[in-house]
Protein backbone atom coordinates (compact mmCIF):
# COMPACT_ATOMS: atom_id res chain seq x y z
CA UNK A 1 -17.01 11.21 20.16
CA UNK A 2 -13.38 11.50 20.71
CA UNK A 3 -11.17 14.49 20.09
CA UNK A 4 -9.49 13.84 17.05
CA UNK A 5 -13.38 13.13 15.95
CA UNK A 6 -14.48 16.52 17.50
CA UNK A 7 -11.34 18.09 16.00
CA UNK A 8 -12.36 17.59 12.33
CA UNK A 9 -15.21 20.01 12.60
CA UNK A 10 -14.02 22.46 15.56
CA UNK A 11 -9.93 22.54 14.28
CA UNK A 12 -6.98 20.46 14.20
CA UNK A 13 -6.51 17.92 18.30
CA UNK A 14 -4.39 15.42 16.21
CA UNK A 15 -0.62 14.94 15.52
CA UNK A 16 -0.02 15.03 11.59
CA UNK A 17 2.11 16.79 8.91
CA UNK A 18 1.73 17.06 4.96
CA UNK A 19 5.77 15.84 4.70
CA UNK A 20 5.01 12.68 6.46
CA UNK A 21 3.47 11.62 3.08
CA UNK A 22 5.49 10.17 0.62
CA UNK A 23 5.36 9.55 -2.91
CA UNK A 24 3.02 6.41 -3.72
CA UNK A 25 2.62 5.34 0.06
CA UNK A 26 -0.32 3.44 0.18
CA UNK A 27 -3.69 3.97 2.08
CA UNK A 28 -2.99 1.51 4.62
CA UNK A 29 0.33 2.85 5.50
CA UNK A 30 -0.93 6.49 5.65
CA UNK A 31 -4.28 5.22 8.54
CA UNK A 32 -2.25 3.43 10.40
CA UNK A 33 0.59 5.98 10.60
CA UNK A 34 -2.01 8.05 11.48
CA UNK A 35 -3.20 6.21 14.20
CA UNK A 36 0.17 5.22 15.67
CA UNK A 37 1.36 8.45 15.58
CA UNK A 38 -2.10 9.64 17.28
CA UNK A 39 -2.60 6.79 19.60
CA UNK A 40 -5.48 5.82 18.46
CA UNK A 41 -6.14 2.28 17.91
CA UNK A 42 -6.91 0.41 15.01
CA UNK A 43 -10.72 0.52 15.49
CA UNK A 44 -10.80 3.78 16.76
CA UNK A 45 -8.94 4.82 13.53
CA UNK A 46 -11.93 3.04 11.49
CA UNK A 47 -14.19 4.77 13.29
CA UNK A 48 -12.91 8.06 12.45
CA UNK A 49 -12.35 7.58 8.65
CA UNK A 50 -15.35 4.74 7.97
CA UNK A 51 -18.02 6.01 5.22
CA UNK A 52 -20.66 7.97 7.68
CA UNK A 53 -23.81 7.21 5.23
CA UNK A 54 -24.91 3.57 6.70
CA UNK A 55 -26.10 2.74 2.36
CA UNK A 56 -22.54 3.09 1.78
CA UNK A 57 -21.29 1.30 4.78
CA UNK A 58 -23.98 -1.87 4.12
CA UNK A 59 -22.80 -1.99 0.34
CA UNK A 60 -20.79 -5.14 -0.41
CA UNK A 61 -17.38 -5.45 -1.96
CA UNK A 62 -15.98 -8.21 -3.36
CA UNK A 63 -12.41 -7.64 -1.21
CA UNK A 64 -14.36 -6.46 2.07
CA UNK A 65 -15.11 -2.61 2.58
CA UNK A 66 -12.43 -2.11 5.24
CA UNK A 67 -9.60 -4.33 2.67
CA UNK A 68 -6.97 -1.26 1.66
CA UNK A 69 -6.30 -2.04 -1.86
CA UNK A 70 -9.73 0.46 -2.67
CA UNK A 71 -11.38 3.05 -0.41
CA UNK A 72 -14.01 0.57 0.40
CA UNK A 73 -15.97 1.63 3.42
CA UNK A 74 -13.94 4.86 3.76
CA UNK A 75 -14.61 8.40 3.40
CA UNK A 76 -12.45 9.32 0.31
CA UNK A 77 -13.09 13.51 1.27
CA UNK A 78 -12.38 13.04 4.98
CA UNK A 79 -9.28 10.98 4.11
CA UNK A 80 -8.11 13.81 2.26
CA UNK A 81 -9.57 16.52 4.73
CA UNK A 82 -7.19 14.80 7.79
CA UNK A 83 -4.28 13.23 5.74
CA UNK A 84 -3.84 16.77 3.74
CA UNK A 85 -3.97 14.28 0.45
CA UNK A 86 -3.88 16.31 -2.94
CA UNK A 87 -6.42 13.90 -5.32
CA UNK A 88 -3.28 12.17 -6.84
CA UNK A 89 -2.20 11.45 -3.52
CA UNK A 90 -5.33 9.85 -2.62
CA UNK A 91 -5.33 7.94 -5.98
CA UNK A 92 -1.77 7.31 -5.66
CA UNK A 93 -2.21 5.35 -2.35
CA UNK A 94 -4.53 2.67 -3.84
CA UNK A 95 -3.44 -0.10 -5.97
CA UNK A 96 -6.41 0.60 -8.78
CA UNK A 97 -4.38 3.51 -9.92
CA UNK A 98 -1.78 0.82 -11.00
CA UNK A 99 -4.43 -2.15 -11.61
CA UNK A 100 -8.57 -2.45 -11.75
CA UNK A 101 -10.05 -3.75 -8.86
CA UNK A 102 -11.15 -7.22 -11.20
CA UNK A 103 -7.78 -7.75 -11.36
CA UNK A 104 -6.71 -7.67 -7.52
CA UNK A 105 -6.97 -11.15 -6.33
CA UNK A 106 -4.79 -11.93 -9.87
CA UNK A 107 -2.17 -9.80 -9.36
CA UNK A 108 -2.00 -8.94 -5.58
CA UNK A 109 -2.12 -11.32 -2.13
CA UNK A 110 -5.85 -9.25 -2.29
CA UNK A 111 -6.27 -9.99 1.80
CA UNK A 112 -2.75 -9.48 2.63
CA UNK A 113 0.57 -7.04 3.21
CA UNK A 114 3.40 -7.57 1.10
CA UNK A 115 6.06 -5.59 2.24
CA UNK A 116 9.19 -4.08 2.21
CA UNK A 117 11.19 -5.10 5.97
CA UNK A 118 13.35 -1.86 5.48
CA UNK A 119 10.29 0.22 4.35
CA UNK A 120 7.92 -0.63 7.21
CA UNK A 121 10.84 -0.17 9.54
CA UNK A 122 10.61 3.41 8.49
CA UNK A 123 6.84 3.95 8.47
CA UNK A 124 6.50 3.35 4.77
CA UNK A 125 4.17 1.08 2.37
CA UNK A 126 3.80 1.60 -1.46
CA UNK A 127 1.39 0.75 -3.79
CA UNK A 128 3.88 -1.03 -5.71
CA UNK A 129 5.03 -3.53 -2.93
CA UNK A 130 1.50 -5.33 -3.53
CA UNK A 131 2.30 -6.50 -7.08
CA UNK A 132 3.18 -10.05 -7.47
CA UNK A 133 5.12 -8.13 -10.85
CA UNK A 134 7.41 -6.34 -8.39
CA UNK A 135 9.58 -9.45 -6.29
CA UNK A 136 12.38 -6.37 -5.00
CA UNK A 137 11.76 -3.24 -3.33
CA UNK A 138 12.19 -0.25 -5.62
CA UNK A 139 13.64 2.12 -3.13
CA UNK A 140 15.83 -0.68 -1.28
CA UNK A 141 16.26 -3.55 -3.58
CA UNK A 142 15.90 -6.14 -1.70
CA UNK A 143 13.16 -9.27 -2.01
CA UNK A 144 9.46 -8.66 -0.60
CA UNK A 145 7.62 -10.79 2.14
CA UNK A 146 4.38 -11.23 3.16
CA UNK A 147 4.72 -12.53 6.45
CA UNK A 148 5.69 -11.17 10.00
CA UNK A 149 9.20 -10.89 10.60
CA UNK A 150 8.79 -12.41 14.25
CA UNK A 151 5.65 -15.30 14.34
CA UNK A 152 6.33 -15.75 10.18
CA UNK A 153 2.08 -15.41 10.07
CA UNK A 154 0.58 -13.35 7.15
CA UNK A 155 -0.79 -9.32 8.27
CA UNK A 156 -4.29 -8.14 6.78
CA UNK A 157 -4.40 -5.86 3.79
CA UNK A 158 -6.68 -3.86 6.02
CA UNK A 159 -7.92 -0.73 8.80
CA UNK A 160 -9.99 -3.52 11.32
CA UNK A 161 -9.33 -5.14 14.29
CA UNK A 162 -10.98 -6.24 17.48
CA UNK A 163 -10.54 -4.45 20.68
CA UNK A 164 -7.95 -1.75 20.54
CA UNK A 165 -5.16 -3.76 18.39
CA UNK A 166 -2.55 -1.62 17.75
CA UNK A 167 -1.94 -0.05 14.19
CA UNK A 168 1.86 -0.42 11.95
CA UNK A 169 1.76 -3.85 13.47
CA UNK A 170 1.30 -7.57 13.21
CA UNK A 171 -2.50 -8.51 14.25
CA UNK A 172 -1.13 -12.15 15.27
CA UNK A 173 1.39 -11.46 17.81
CA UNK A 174 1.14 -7.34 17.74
CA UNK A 175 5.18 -7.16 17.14
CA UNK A 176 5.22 -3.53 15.85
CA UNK A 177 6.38 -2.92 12.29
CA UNK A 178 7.45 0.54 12.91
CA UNK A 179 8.76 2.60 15.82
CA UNK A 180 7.70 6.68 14.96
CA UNK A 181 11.20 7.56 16.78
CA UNK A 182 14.30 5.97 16.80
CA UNK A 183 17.40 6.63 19.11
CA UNK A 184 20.25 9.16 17.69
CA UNK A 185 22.98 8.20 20.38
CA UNK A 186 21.35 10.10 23.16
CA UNK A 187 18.58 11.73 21.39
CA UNK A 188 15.97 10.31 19.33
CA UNK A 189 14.13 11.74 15.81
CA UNK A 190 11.15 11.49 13.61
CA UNK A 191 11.48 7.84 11.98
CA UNK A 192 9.71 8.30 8.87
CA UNK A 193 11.26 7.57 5.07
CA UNK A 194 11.76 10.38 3.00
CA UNK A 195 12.42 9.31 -0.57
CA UNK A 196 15.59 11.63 -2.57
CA UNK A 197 14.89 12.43 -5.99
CA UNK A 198 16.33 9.32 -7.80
CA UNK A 199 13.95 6.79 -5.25
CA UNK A 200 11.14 9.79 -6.71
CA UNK A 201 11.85 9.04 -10.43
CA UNK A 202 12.14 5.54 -9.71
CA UNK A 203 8.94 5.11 -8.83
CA UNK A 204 7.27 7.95 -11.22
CA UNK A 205 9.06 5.48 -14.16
CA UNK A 206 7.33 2.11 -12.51
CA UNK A 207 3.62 4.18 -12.60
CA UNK A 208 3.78 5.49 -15.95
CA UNK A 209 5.23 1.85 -17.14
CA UNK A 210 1.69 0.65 -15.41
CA UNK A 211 -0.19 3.48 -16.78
CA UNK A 212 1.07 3.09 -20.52
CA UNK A 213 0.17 -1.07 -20.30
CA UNK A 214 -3.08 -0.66 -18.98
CA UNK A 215 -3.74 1.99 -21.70
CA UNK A 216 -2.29 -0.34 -24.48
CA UNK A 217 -3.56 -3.61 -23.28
CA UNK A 218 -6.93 -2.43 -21.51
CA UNK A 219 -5.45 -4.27 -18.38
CA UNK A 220 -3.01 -6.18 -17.30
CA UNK A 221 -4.60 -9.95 -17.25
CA UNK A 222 -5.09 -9.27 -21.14
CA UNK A 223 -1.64 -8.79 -21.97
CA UNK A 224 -0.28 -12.28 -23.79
CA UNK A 225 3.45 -11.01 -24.66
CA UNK A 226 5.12 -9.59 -21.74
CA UNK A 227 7.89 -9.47 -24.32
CA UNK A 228 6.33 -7.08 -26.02
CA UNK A 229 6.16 -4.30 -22.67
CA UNK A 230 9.40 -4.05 -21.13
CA UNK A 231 9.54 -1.69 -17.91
CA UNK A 232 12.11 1.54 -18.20
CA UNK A 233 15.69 0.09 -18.09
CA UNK A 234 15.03 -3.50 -17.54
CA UNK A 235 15.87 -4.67 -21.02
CA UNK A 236 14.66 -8.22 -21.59
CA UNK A 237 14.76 -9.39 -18.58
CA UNK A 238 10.87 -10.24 -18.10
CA UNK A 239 8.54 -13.40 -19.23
CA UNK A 240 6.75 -14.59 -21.61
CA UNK A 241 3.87 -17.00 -20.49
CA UNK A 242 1.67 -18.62 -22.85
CA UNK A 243 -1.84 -18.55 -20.71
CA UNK A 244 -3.83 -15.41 -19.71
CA UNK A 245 -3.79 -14.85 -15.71
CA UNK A 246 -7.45 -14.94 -15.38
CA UNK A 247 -6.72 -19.16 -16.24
CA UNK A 248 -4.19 -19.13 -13.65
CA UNK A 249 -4.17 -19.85 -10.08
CA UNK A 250 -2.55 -17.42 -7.40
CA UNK A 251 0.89 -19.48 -7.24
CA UNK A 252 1.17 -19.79 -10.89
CA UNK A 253 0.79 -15.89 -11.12
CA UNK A 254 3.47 -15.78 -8.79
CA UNK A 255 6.30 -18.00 -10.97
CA UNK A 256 5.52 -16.20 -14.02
CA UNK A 257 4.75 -12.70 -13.33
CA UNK A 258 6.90 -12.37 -9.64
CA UNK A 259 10.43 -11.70 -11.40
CA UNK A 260 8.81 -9.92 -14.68
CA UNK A 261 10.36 -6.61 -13.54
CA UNK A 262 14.06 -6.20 -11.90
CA UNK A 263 13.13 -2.74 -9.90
CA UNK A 264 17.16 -2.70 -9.21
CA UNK A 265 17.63 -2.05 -13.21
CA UNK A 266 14.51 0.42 -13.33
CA UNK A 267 16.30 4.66 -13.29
């Protein structure tokens, strides 16, 4: 057992904070922080917050019980216990709160990160990042990738790895994503995002635009008339396709939902 393992029943022996959470990071952002800022690595960290009941660990999912985008094979309680995650937080940080989990491997890259570069340089992932509906960064405005800024290879949507690969970093060539410090002229400081209140409201607008769609539609593959569901202040400037998604393959979700909202124009 190690001692951040011992530490969750005899008091706290890791490194974490409740202000190093920010509004709608996502699950996998939050364990891997976690685990970089504890130096733990990425299988350790699954160790720790893995499901300890082996019926829930041998259950199958259709995305794979360690894939990010749902709690999976994780212990929802101990996530919150460790992570000091209110229950919105927790549902916050996983993509069903936006989308159900049929609808993942429609609307997301379902194995894979999609990012924001100037996010993840500050030890930050949202939820909304993994929509093929979002193409630009809410908080930065700039486009979304999915593939490693240095070896251009696609990161797992996931907390596994073999041997002690390093979390908040690429799996392929282990270029880190995210420093936890970063030099002041001769001192150095916490590097971690914190959102102002317009970046809040920004994002509060984009999940109660999801929220209000999957209420009026049932879900999002159902919808026919994007024209009829405009996001918060984007005006018209969304599509109109005239198939449902679930006929669709994964590129062809892409070109005709990827530009459907202009996060610059949402306030």
């Amino acid at each position: 057992m190690t001692s951040i393992e011992t530490g969750l029943s005899s008091g706290p022996r890791y490194c974490w904070r409740r202000d190093w959470v920010a509004p709608y990071e996502s699950l996998w952002s939050l364990l891997h922080k976690f685990a970089a800022l504890n130096w733990v690595c990425v299988q350790g960290a699954k160790q720790l917050f893995q499901k300890t009941s082996m019926a829930d660990r041998r259950q199958r999912r259709s995305h794979g019980k360690w894939n990010l985008h749902t709690l999976g094979g994780f212990d929802g309680e101990k996530n919150r216990k460790v992570l000091k995650l209110s229950p919105d937080d927790l549902n916050h940080s996983l993509v069903t709160s936006l989308i159900s989990s049929l609808e993942i491997r429609w609307l997301t890259p379902e194995t894979n990160l999609r990012y924001c570069p100037e996010c993840i340089n500050r030890g930050y992932h949202s939820i909304f990042h993994q929509l093929y509906a979002i193409s630009k960064c809410p908080i930065h405005d700039i486009a979304l990738t999915e593939q490693c800024q240095h070896c251009g290879r696609k990161i797992t949507y996931e907390l596994n790895g073999r041997g002690k690969a390093t979390p908040y970093s690429c799996p392929v060539c282990h270029t880190g994503l995210w420093a936890p410090r970063r030099r002041i002229g001769k001192d150095s400081e916490a590097n971690i995002l914190e959102l102002d209140e317009v970046q809040k409201n920004r994002l509060d607008n984009l999940f109660v635009w999801f929220d209000t769609v999957r209420k009026t539609a049932g879900s999002l593959t159902n919808m026919e008339r994007w024209s009829e569901m405009a996001a918060p202040g984007t005006g018209n400037n969304h599509l109109e396709h005239k198939k449902t998604f679930l006929q669709m393959r994964g590129e062809e979700v892409l070109g005709h939902w990827g530009n459907l909202i202009g996060c610059s124009d949402v306030s």
